[in-house]
N, C-alpha and C. Protein backbone atom coordinates (compact mmCIF):
# COMPACT_ATOMS: atom_id res chain seq x y z
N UNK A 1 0.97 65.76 -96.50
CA UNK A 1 1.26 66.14 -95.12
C UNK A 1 -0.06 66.42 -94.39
N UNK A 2 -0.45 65.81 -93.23
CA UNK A 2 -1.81 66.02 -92.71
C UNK A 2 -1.22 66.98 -91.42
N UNK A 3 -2.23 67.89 -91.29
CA UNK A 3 -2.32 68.56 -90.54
C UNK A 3 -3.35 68.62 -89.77
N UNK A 4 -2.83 69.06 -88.09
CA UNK A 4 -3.77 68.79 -87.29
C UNK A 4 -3.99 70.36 -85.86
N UNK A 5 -5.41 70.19 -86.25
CA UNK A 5 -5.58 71.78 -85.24
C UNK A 5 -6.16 71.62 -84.43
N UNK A 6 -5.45 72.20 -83.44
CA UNK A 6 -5.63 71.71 -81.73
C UNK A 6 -6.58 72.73 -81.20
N UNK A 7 -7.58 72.98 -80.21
CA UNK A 7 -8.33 74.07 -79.42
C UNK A 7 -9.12 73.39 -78.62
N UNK A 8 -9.37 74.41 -77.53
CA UNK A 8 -9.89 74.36 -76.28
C UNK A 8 -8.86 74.52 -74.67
N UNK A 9 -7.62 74.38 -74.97
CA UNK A 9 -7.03 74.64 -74.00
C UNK A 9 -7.41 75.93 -73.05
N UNK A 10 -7.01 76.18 -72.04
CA UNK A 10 -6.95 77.45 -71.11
C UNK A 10 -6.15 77.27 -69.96
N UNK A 11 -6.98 77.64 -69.10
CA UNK A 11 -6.51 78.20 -67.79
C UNK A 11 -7.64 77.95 -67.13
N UNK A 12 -7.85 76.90 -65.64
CA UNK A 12 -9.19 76.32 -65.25
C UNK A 12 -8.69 76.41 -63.91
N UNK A 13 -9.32 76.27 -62.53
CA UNK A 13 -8.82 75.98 -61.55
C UNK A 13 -8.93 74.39 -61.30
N UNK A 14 -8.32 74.00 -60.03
CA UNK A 14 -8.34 72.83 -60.13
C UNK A 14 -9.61 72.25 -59.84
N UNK A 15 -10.57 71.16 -59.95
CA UNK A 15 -11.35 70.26 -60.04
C UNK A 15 -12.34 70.74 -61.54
N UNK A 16 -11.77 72.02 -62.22
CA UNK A 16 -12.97 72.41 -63.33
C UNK A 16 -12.92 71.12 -64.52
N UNK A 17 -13.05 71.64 -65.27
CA UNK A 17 -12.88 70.86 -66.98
C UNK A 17 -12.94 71.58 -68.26
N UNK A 18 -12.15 70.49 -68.47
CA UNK A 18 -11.48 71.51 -70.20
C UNK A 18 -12.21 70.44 -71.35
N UNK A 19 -12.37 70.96 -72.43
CA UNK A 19 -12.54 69.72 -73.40
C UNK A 19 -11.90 70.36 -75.08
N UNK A 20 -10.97 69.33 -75.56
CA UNK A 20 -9.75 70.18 -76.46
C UNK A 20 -10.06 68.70 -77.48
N UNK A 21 -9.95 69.69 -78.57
CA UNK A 21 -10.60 69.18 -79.85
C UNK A 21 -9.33 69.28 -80.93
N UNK A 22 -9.18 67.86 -81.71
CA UNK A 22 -8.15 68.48 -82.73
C UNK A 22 -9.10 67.97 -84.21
N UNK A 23 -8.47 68.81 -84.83
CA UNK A 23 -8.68 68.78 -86.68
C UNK A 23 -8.35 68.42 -87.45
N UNK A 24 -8.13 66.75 -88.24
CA UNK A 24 -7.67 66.19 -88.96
C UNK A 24 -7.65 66.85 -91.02
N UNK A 25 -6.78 67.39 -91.14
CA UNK A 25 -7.15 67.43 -92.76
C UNK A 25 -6.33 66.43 -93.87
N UNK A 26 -7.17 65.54 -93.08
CA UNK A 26 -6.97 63.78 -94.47
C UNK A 26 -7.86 63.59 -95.11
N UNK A 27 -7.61 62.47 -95.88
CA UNK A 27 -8.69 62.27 -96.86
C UNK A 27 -9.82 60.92 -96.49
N UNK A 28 -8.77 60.40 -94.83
CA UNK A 28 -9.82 59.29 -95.09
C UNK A 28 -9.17 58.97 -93.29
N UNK A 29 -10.18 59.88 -92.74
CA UNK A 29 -9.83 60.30 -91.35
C UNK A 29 -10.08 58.52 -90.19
N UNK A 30 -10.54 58.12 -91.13
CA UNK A 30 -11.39 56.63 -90.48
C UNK A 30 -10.55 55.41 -89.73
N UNK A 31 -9.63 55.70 -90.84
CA UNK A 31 -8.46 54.53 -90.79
C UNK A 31 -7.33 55.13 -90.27
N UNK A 32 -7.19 55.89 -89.05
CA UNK A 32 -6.13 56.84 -88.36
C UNK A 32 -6.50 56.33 -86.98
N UNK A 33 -5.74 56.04 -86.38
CA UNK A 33 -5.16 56.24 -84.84
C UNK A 33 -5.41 57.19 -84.67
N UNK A 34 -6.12 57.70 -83.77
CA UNK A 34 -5.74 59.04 -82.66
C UNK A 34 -5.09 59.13 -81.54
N UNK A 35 -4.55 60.03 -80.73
CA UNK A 35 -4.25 60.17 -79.89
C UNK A 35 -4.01 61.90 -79.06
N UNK A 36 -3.86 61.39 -77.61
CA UNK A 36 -3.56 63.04 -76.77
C UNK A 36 -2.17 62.54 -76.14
N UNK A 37 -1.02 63.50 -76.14
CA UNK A 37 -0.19 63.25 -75.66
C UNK A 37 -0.02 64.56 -75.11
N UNK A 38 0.90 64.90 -73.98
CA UNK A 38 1.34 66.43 -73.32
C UNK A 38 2.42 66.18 -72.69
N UNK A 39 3.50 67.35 -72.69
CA UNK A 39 4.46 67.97 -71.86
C UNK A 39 4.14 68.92 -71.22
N UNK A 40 4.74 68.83 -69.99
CA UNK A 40 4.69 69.49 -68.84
C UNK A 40 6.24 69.91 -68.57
N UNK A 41 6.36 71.40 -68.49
CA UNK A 41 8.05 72.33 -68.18
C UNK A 41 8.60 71.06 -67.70
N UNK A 42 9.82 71.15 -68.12
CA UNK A 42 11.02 70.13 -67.98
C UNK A 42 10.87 68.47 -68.15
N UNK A 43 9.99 68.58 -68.70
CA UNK A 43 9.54 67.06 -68.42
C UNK A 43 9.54 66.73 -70.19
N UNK A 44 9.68 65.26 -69.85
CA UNK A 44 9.32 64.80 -71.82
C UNK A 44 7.88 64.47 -72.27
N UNK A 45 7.53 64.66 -73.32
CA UNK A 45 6.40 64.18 -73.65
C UNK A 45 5.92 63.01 -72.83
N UNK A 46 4.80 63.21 -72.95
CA UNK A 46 4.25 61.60 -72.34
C UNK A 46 2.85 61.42 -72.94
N UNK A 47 1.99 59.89 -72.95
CA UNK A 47 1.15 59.30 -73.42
C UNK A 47 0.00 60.01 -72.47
N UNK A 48 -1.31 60.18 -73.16
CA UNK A 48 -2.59 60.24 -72.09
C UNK A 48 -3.19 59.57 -72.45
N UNK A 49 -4.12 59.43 -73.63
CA UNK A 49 -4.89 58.65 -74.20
C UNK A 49 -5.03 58.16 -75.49
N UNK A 50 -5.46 57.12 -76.17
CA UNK A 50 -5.36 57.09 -77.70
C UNK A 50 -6.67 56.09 -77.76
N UNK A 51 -7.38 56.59 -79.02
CA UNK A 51 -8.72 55.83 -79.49
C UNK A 51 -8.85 54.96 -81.08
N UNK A 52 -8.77 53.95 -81.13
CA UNK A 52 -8.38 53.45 -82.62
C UNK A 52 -9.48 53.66 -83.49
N UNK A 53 -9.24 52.67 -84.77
CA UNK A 53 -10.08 53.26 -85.93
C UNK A 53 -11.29 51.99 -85.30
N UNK A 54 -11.49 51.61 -84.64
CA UNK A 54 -12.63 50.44 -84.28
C UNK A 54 -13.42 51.49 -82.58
N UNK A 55 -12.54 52.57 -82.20
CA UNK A 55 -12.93 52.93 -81.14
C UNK A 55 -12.59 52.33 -79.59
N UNK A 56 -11.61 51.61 -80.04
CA UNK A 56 -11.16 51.30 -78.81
C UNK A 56 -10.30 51.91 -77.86
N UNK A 57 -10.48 52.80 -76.75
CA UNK A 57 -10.07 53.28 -76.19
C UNK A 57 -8.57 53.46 -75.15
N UNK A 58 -7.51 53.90 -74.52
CA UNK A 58 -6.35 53.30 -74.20
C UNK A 58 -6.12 55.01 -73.39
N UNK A 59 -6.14 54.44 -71.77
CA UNK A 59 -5.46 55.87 -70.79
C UNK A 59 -4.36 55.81 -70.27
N UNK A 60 -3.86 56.52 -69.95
CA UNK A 60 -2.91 56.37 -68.89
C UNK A 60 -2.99 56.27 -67.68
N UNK A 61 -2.60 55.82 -66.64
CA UNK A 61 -3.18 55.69 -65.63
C UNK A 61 -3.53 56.68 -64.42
N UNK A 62 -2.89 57.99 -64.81
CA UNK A 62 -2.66 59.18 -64.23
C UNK A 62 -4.10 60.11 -64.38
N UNK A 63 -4.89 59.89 -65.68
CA UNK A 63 -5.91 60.32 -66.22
C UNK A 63 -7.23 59.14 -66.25
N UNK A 64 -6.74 58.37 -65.72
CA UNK A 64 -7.95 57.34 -66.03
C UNK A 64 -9.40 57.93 -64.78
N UNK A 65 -11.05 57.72 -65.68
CA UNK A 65 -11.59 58.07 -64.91
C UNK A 65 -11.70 59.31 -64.37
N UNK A 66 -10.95 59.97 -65.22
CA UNK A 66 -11.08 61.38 -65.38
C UNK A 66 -11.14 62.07 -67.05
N UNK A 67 -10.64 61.70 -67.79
CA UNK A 67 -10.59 61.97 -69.28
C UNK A 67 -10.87 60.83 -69.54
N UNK A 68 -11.46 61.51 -71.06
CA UNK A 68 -12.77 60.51 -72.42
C UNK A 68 -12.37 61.43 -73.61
N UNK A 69 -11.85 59.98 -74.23
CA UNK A 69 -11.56 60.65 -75.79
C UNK A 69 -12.10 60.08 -76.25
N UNK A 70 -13.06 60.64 -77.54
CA UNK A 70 -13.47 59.88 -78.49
C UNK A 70 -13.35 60.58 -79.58
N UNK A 71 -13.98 60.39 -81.06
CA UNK A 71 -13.83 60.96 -82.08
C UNK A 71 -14.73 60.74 -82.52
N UNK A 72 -14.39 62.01 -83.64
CA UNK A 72 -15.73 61.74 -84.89
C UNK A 72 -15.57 61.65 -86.17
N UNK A 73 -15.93 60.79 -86.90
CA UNK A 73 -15.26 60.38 -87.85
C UNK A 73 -15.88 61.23 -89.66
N UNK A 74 -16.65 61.92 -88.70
CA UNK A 74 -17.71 63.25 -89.83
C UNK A 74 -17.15 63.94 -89.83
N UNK A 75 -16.76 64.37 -88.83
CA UNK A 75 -16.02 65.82 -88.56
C UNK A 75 -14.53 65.57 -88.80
N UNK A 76 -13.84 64.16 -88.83
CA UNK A 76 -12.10 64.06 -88.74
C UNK A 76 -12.29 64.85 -87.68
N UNK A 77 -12.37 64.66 -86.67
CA UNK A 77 -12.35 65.16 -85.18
C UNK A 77 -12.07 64.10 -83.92
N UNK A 78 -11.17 64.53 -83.44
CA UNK A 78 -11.07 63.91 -82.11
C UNK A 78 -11.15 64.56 -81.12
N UNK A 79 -11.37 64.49 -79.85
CA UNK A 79 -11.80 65.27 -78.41
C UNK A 79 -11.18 64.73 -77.50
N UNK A 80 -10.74 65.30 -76.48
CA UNK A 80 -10.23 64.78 -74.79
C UNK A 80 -10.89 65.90 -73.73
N UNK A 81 -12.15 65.22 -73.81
CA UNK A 81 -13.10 65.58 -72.40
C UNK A 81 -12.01 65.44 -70.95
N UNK A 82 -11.58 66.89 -70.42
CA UNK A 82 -10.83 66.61 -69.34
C UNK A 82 -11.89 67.27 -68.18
N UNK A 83 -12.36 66.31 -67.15
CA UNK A 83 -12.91 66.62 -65.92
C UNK A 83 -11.95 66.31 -64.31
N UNK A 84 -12.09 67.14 -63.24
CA UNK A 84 -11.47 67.03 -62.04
C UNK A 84 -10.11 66.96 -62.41
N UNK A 85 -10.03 68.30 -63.34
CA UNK A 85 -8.33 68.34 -63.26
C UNK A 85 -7.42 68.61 -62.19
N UNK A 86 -6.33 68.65 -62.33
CA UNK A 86 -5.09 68.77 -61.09
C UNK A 86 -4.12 69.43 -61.48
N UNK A 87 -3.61 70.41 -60.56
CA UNK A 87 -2.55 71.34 -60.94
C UNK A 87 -1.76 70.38 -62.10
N UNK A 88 -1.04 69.33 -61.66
CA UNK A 88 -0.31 68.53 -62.09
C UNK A 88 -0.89 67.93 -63.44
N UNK A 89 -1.92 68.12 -64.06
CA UNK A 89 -2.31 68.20 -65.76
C UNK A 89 -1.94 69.76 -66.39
N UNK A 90 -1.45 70.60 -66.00
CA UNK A 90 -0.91 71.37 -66.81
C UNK A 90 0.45 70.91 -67.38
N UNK A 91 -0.31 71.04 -68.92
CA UNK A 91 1.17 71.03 -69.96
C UNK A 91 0.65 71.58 -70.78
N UNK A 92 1.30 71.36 -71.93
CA UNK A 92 1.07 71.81 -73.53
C UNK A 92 0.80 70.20 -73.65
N UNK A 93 -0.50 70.34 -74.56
CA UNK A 93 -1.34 69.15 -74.99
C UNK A 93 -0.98 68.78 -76.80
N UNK A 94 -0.63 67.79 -76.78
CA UNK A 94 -0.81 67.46 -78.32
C UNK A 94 -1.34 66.70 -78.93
N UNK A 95 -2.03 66.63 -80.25
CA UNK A 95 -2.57 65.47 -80.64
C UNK A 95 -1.72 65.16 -82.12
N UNK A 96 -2.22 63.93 -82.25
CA UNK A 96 -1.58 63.09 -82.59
C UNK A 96 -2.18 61.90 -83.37
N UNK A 97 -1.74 62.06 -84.55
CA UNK A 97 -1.99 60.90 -85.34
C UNK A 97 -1.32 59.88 -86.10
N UNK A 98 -1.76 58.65 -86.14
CA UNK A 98 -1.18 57.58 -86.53
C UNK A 98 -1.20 56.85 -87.70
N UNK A 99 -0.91 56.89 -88.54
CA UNK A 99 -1.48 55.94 -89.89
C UNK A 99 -1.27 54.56 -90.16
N UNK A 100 -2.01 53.83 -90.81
CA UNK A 100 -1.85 52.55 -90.48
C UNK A 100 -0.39 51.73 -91.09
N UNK A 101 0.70 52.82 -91.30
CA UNK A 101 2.04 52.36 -91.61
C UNK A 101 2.68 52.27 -90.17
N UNK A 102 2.31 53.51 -89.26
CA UNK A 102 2.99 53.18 -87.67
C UNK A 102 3.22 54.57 -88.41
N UNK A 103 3.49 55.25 -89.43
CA UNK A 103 3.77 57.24 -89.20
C UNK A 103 3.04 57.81 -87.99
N UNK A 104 3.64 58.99 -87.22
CA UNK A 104 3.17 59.41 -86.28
C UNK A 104 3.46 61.05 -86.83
N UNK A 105 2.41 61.58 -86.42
CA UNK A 105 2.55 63.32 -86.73
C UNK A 105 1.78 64.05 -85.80
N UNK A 106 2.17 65.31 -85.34
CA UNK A 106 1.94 65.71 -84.51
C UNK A 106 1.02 67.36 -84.82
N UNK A 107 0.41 67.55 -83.87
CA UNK A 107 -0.36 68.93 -83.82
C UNK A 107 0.72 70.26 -83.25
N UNK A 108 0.38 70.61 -82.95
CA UNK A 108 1.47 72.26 -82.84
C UNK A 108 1.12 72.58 -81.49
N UNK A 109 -0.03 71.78 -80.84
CA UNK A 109 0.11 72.30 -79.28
C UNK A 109 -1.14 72.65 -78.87
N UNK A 110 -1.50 72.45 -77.25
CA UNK A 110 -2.30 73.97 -76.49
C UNK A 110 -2.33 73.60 -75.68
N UNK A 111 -1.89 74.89 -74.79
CA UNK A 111 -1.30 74.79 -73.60
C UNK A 111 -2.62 74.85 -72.59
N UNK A 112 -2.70 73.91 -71.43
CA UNK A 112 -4.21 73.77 -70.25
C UNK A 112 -3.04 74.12 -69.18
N UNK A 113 -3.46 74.71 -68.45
CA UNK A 113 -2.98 75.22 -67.05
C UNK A 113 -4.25 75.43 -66.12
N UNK A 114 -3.71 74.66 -64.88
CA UNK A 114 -4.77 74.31 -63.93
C UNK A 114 -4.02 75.30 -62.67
N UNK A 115 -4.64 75.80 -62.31
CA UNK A 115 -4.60 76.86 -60.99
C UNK A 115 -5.00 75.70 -59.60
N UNK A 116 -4.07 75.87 -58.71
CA UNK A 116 -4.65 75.17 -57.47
C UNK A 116 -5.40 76.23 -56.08
């Protein structure tokens, strides 16, 4: 069971930046999909960004040009650099990983709330 630990969330006003880091504990962090996904009150999950095991990058279009994920593959670390946020990026943030079967597992959360 891999587990994954989420931090950096807060509380920012709007145009600041957040940057939220998760913690892979696998054995072979290389060959994993990453990804950031978040809910926002009443709303369903939704996609933000995902970075593959070659580094190829994938936004949503809501965040594009504003968030940069990349990873590190020393650390089993992935990041979502969030700059010129918007009320409307507050959710609970999750990350998310993929294995090269298509399994998907999820992090436990952290919540970014943007003040306007």
């Amino acid at each position: 069971q891999v587990q994954l630990v989420e931090s950096g969330g807060g509380l920012v006003q709007a145009g600041g930046s957040l940057r939220l880091s998760c913690a892979a504990s696998v054995s072979t962090f290389s060959i994993y999909t990453m990804g950031w996904y978040r809910q926002a009150p009443g709303k369903t999950r939704e996609f933000v960004a995902t970075i593959t095991v070659d580094g190829t990058t994938n936004y949503a279009d809501s965040v594009k040009g504003r968030f940069t994920i990349d990873r590190d593959n020393a650390k089993k670390a992935v990041n979502l650099q969030m700059n010129s946020l918007k009320p409307e990026d507050t959710a609970v943030y999750y990350c998310m990983i993929r294995s090269p079967s298509g399994r998907l597992q999820w992090g436990q959360g952290t919540q970014v709330t943007v003040s306007s």
